[in-house]
C-alpha atoms as a PDB file:
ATOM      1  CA  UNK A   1     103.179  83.663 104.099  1.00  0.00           C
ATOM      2  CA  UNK A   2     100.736  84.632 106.057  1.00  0.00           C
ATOM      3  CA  UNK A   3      96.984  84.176 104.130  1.00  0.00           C
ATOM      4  CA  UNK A   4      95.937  87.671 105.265  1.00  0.00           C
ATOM      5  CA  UNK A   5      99.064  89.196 104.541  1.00  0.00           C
ATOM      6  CA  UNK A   6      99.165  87.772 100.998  1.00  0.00           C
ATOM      7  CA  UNK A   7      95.499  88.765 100.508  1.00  0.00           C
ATOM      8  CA  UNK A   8      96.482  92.488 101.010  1.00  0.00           C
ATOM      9  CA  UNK A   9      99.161  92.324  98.886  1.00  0.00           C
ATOM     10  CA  UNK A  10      97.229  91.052  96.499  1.00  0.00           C
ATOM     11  CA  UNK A  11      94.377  93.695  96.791  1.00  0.00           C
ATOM     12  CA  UNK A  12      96.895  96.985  97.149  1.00  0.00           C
ATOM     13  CA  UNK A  13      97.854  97.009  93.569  1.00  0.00           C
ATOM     14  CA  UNK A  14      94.214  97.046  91.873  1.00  0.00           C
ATOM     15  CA  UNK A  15      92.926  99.707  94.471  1.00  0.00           C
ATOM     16  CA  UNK A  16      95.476 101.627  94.339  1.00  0.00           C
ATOM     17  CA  UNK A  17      95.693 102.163  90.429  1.00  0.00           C
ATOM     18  CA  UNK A  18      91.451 101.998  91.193  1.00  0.00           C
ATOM     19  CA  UNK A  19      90.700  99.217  89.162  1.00  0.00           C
ATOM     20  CA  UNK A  20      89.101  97.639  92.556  1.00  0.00           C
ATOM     21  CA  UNK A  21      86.964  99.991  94.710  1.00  0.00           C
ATOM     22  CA  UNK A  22      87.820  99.377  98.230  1.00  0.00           C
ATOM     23  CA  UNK A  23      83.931  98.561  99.093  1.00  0.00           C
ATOM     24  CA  UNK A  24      84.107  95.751  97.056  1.00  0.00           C
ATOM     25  CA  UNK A  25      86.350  94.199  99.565  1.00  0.00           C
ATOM     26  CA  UNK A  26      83.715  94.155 102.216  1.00  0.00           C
ATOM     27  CA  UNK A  27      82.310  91.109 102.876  1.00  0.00           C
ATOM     28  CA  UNK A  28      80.662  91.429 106.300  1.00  0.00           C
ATOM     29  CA  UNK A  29      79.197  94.597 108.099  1.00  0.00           C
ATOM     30  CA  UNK A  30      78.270  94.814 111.520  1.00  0.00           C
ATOM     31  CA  UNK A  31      76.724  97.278 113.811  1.00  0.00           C
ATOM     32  CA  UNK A  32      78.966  98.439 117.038  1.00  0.00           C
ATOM     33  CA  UNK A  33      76.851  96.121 119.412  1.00  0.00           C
ATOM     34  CA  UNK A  34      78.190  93.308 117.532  1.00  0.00           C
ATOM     35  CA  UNK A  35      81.925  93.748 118.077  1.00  0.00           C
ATOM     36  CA  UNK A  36      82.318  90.472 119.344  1.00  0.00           C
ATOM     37  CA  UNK A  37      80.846  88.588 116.609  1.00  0.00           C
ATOM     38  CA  UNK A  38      82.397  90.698 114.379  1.00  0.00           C
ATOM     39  CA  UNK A  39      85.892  89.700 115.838  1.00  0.00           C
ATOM     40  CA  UNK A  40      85.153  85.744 115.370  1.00  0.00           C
ATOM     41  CA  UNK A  41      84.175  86.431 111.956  1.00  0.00           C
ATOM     42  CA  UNK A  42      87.832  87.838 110.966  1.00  0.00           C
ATOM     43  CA  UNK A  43      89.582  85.880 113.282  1.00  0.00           C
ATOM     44  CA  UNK A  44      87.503  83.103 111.073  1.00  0.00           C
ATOM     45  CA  UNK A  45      88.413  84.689 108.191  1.00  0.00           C
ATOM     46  CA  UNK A  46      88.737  81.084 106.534  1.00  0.00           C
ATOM     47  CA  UNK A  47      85.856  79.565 107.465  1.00  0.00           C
ATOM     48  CA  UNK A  48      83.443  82.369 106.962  1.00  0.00           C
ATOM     49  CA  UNK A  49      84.970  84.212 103.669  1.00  0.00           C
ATOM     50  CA  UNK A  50      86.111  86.801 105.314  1.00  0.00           C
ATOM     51  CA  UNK A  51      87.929  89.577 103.857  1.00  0.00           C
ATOM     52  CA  UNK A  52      86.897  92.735 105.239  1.00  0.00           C
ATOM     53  CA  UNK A  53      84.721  93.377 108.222  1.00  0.00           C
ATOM     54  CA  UNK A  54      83.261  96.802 109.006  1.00  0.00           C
ATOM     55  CA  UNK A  55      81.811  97.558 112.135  1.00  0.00           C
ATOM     56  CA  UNK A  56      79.574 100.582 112.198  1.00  0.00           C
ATOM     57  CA  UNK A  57      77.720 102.941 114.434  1.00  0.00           C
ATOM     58  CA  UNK A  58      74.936 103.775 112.180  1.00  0.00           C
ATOM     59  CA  UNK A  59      71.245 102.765 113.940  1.00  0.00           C
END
C-alpha cells in the first residue's frame, strides 16, 4: 500500500472521533509564493517528514 494512503487511513479514525486535532497533522506551512517548494516537500514526503503541507495566503 501506498505510504500516503496508509498514513490517512491511519489518521481518519483519531480525527474523526477527535482524539487528534487535524492541526496537529501539519508539519510544514508555506506562504502562496512558495508553491513550488511546497510541492517538493510533499512529493518528498519521505525525506523531509512530511505529512501535511499548507500553503497560505496570509502576508
Amino acid at each position: 500500500m501506498n505510504p500516503a494512503v496508509n498514513a490517512t487511513l491511519l489518521t481518519n479514525r483519531p480525527v474523526a472521533s477527535q482524539k487528534l486535532q487535524p492541526s496537529q497533522l501539519i508539519t510544514h506551512r508555506f506562504p502562496f509564493n512558495q508553491m513550488l517548494q511546497a510541492y517538493e516537500t510533499f512529493g518528498n514526503a519521505m525525506q523531509e517528514k512530511a505529512m501535511k503541507v499548507i500553503l497560505s495566503n496570509d502576508p
